[in-house]
Protein backbone atom coordinates (compact mmCIF):
# COMPACT_ATOMS: atom_id res chain seq x y z
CA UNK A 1 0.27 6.03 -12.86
CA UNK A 2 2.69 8.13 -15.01
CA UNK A 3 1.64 8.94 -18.95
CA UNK A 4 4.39 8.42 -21.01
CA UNK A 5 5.32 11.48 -23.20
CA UNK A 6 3.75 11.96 -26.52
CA UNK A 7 2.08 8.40 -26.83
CA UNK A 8 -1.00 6.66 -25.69
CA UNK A 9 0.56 4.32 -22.93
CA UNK A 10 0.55 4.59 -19.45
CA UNK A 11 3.19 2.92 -17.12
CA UNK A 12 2.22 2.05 -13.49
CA UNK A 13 4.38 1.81 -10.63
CA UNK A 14 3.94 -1.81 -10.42
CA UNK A 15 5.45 -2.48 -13.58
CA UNK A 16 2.05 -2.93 -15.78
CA UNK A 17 2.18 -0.94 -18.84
CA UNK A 18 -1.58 -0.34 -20.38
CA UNK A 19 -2.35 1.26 -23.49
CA UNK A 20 -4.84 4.34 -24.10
CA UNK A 21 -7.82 3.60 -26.39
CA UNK A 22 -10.55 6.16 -27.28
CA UNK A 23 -14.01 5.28 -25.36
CA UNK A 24 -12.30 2.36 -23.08
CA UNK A 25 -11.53 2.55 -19.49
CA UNK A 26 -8.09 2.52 -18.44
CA UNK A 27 -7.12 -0.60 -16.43
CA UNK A 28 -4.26 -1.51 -15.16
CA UNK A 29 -2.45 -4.82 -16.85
CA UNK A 30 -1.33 -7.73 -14.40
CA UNK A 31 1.89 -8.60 -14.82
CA UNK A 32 4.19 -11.58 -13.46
CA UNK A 33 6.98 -10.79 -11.15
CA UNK A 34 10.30 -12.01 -12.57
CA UNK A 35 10.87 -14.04 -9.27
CA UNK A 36 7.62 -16.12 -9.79
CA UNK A 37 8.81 -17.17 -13.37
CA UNK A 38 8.98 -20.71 -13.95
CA UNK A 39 12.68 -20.71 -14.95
CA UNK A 40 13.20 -18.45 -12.18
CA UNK A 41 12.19 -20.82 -9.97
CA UNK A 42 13.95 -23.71 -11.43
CA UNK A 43 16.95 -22.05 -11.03
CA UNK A 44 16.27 -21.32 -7.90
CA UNK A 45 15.51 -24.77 -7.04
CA UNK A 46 18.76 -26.11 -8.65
CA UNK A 47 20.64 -23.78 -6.14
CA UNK A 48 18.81 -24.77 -3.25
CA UNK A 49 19.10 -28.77 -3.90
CA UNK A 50 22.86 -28.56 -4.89
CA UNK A 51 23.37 -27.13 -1.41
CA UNK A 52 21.25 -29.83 0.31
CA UNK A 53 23.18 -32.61 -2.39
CA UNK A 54 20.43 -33.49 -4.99
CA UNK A 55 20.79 -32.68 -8.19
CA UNK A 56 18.01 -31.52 -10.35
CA UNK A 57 17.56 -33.38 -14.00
CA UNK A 58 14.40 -31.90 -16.85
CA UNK A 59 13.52 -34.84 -18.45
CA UNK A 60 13.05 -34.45 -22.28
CA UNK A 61 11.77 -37.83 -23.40
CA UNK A 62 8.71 -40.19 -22.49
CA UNK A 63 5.89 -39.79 -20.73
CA UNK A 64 7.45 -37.67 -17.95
CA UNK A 65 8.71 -34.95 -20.34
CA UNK A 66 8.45 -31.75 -19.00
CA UNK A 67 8.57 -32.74 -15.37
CA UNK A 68 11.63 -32.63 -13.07
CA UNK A 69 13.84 -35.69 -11.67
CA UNK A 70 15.69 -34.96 -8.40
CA UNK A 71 18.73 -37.42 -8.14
CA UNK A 72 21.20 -38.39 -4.96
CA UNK A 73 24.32 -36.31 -6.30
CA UNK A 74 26.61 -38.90 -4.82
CA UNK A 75 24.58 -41.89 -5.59
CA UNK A 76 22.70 -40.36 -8.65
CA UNK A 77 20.06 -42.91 -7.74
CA UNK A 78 16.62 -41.22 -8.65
CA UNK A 79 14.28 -39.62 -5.54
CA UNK A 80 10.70 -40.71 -5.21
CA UNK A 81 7.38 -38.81 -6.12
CA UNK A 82 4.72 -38.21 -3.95
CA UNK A 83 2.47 -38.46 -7.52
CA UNK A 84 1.16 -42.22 -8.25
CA UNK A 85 1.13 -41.60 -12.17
CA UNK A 86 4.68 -40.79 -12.09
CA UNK A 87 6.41 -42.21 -9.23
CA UNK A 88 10.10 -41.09 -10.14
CA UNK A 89 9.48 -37.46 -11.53
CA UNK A 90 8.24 -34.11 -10.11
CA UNK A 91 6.28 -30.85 -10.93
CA UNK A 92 7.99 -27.95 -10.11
CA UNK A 93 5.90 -27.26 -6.80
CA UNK A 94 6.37 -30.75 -5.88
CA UNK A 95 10.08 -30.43 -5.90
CA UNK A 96 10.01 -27.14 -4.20
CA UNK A 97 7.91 -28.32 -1.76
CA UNK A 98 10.11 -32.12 -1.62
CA UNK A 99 13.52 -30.02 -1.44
CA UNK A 100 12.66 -27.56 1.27
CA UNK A 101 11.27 -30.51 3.37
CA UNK A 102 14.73 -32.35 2.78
C-alpha cells in the first residue's frame, strides 16, 4: 500500500486505488485485470479462431444481438451452438470453450 503524496488516495500494488475518508476503514478496491476484459477476450478469441480457420462475426440485429457467430472462413457456412434457444450463435465462454476444443 503506498499513500499518494498530498491527497487522500491510496494505491495498492495490485492496481486498486481506494480513497481515504474520515471515520471509514480503508479497504482495498477490486479491480478487473485488463486480460479478463470482455473485449480483451474477444480479441483474443478472433486471433485464436483465425488461426484454427473460423471466423468470428458480433451479431447486431434480432434476437441473437449481442452474442457471437463463429463461421467456416472458407465456407462461411455458420457453426452450431451447444445452446437450444439459439442454435447458430454463441456467448463468449461458449465460443472460447467451442474454439479451443476445435
Amino acid at each position: 500500500m503506498y499513500r499518494l503524496p498530498y491527497s487522500n488516495w491510496v494505491s495498492f500494488a495490485g492496481g486498486g486505488v481506494c480513497r481515504i475518508l474520515p471515520g471509514v476503514a480503508l479497504r482495498k478496491v477490486e479491480t478487473m485485470a485488463r486480460k479478463d476484459m470482455p473485449a480483451a477476450r474477444e480479441r483474443r478469441l478472433r486471433r485464436v479462431a483465425a488461426r484454427k480457420g473460423l471466423e468470428v462475426r458480433k451479431l447486431e440485429r434480432g434476437p441473437d444481438r449481442g452474442r457471437l457467430q463463429l463461421l467456416d472462413a472458407e465456407l462461411g457456412k455458420a457453426r452450431t451452438s451447444p445452446s437450444r434457444e439459439h442454435p447458430a450463435s454463441f456467448t463468449l465462454d461458449e465460443a472460447e470453450t467451442y474454439v479451443d476444443e476445435a
